[in-house]
Protein backbone atom coordinates (compact mmCIF):
# COMPACT_ATOMS: atom_id res chain seq x y z
CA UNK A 1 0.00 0.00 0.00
CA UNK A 2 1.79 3.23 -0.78
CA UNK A 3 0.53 6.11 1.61
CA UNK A 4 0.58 9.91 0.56
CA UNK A 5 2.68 12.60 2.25
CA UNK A 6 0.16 15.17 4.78
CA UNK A 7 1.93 17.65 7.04
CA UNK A 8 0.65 15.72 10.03
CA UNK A 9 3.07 12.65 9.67
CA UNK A 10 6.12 14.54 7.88
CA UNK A 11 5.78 16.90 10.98
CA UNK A 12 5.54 13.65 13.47
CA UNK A 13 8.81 12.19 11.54
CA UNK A 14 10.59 15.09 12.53
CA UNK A 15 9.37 15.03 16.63
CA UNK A 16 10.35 11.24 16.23
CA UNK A 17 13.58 12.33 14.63
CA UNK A 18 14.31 14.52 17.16
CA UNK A 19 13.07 11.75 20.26
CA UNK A 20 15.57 9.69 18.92
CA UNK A 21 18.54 11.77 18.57
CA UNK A 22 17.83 13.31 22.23
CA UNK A 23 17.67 9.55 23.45
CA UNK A 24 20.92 8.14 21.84
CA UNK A 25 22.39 11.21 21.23
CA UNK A 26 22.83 10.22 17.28
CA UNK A 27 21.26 13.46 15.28
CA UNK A 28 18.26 13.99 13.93
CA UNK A 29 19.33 14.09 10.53
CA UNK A 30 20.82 10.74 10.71
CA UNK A 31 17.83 9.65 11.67
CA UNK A 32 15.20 11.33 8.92
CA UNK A 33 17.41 9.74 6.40
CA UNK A 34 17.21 6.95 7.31
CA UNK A 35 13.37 6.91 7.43
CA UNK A 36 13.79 8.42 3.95
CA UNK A 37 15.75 5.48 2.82
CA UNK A 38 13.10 3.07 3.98
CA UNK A 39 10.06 4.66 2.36
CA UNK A 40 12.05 4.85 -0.69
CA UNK A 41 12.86 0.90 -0.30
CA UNK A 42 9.39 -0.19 0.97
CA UNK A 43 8.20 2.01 -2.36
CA UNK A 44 11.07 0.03 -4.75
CA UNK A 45 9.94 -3.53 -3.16
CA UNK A 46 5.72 -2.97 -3.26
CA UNK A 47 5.46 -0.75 -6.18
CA UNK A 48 2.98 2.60 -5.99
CA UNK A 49 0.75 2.68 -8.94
CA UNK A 50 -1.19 5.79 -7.71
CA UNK A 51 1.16 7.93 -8.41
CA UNK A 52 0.14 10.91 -9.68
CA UNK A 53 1.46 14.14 -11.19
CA UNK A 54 1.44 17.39 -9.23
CA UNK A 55 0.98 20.03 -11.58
CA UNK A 56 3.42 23.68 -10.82
């Protein structure tokens, strides 16, 4: 299932980001990128046919 982006959970990925780094003192970045990483991955293995374009 391939989930669209709302301000809510990119907002909550950043508090969690910032839990995390505060907990095990690695930083915050580390950690969004990594999250990054696996949404691309989970995206590569499952597919996301409803994709569609934004227009500018």
């Amino acid at each position: 299932m391939c989930y669209g982006f709302a301000m809510t959970a990119v907002l909550q990925g950043i508090t969690g980001a910032l839990r995390l780094s505060l907990l095990l003192g690695i930083s915050a970045a580390f950690w969004l990128s990594m999250h990054v990483k696996y949404d691309l991955w989970q995206v590569t293995q499952k597919g996301c046919p409803n994709i569609t374009r934004i227009a500018a």
